[in-house]
Protein backbone atom coordinates (compact mmCIF):
# COMPACT_ATOMS: atom_id res chain seq x y z
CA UNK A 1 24.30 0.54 8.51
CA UNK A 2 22.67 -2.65 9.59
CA UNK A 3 19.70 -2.10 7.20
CA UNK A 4 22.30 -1.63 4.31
CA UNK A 5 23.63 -5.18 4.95
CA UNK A 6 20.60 -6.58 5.01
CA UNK A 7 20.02 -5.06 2.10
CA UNK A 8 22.95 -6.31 0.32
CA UNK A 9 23.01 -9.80 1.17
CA UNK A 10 19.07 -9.64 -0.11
CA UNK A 11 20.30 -8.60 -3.49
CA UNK A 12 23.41 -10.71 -3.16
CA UNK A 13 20.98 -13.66 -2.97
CA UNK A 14 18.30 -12.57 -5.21
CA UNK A 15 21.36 -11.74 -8.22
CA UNK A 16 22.33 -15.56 -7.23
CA UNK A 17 19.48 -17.16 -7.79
CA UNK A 18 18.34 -14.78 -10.76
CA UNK A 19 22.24 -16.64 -12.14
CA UNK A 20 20.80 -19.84 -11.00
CA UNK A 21 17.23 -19.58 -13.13
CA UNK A 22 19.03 -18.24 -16.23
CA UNK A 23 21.63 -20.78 -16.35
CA UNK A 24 18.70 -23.67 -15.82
CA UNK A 25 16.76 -22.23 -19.11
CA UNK A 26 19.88 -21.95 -20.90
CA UNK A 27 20.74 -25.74 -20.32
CA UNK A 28 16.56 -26.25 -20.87
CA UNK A 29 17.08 -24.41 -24.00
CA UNK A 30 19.88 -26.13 -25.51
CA UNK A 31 18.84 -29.39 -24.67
CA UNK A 32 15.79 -28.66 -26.77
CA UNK A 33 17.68 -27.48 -29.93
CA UNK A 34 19.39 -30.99 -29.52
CA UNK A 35 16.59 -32.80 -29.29
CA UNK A 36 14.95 -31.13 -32.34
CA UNK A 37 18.25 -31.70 -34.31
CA UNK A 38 17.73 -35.37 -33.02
CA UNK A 39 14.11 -35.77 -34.81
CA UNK A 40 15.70 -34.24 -38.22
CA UNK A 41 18.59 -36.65 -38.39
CA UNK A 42 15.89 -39.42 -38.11
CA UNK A 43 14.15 -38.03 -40.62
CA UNK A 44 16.43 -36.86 -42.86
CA UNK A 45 18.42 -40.05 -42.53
CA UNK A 46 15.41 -42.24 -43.81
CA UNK A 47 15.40 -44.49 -40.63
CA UNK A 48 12.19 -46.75 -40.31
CA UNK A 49 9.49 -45.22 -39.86
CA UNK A 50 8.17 -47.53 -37.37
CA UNK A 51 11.05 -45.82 -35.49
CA UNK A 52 11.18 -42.75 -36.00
CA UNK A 53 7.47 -41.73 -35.23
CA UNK A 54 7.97 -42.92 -31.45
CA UNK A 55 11.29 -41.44 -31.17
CA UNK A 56 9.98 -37.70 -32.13
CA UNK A 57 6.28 -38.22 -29.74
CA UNK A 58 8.72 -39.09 -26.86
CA UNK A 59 10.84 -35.92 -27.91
CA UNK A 60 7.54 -33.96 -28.68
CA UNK A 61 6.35 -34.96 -24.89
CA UNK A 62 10.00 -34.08 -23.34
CA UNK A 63 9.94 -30.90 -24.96
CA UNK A 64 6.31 -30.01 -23.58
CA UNK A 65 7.30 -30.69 -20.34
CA UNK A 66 10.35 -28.35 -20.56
CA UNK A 67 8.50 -25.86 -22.24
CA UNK A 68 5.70 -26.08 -19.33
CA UNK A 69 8.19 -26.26 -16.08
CA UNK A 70 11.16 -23.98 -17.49
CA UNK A 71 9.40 -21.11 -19.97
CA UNK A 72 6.41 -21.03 -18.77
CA UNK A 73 7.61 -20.89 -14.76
CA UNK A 74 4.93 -23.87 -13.52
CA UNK A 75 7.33 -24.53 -11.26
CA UNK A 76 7.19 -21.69 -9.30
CA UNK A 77 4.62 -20.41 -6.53
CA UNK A 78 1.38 -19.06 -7.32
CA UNK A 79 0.99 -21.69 -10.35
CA UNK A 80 -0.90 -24.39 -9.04
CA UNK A 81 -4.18 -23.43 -10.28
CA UNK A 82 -2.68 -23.11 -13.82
CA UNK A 83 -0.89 -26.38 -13.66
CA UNK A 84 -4.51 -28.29 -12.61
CA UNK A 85 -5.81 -27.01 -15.47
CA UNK A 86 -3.03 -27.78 -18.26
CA UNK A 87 -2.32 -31.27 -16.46
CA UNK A 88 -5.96 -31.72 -16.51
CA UNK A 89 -6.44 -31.07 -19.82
CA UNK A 90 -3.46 -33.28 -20.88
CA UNK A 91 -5.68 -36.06 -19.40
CA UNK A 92 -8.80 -35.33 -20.83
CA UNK A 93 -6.73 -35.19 -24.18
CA UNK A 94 -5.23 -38.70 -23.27
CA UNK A 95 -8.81 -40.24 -22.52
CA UNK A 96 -10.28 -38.87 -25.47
CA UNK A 97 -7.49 -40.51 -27.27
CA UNK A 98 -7.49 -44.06 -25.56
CA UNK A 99 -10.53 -43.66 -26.57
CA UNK A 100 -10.66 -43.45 -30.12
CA UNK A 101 -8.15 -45.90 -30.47
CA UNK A 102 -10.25 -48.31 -28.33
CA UNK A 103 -13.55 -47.78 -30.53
CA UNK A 104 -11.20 -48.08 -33.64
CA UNK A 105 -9.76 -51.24 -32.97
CA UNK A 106 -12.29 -53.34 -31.71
């Protein structure tokens, strides 16, 4: 009878958190829909360019990191390895392009 407790309060806690995780990628979710609906209305609205471009990178990078942490679980256990790598490469990538824009401009 004891191990049937146990038991229950396991899956009690497990179905809670399992709640938790879905309810986190369903805010993660809609929060990127809005954000994309943001970069159309700039777009569509014929704001300045020299505004818009800024606005959707920043809402490009925001959506990355969602995309990385929520969908693709980096920030759970066991992903450490994978996470060097991608944030290493994201580095590399922003080198290559300081860069380019340094041998560019000068």
């Amino acid at each position: 009878m004891t191990e049937n407790t146990s038991t229950n309060k396991i899956n009690s806690f497990q179905k809670e958190k399992n709640k938790d995780e879905m309810r986190k990628q369903i805010i993660t979710f809609a929060l990127m829909i809005f954000f994309t609906m943001i970069a159309f209305f700039a777009v569509g609205m014929g704001i300045s360019s020299m505004f818009v471009i800024p606005l959707i990178l920043i809402l490009a990078i925001v959506q990355v990191g969602f995309q990385f942490y929520y969908f693709m679980h980096m920030k759970d256990k066991g992903h450490e390895f994978p996470a060097l790598l991608i944030f290493g490469g994201i580095w590399v990538t922003f080198l290559v392009g300081v860069t380019f824009v340094t041998i560019i401009w000068w």
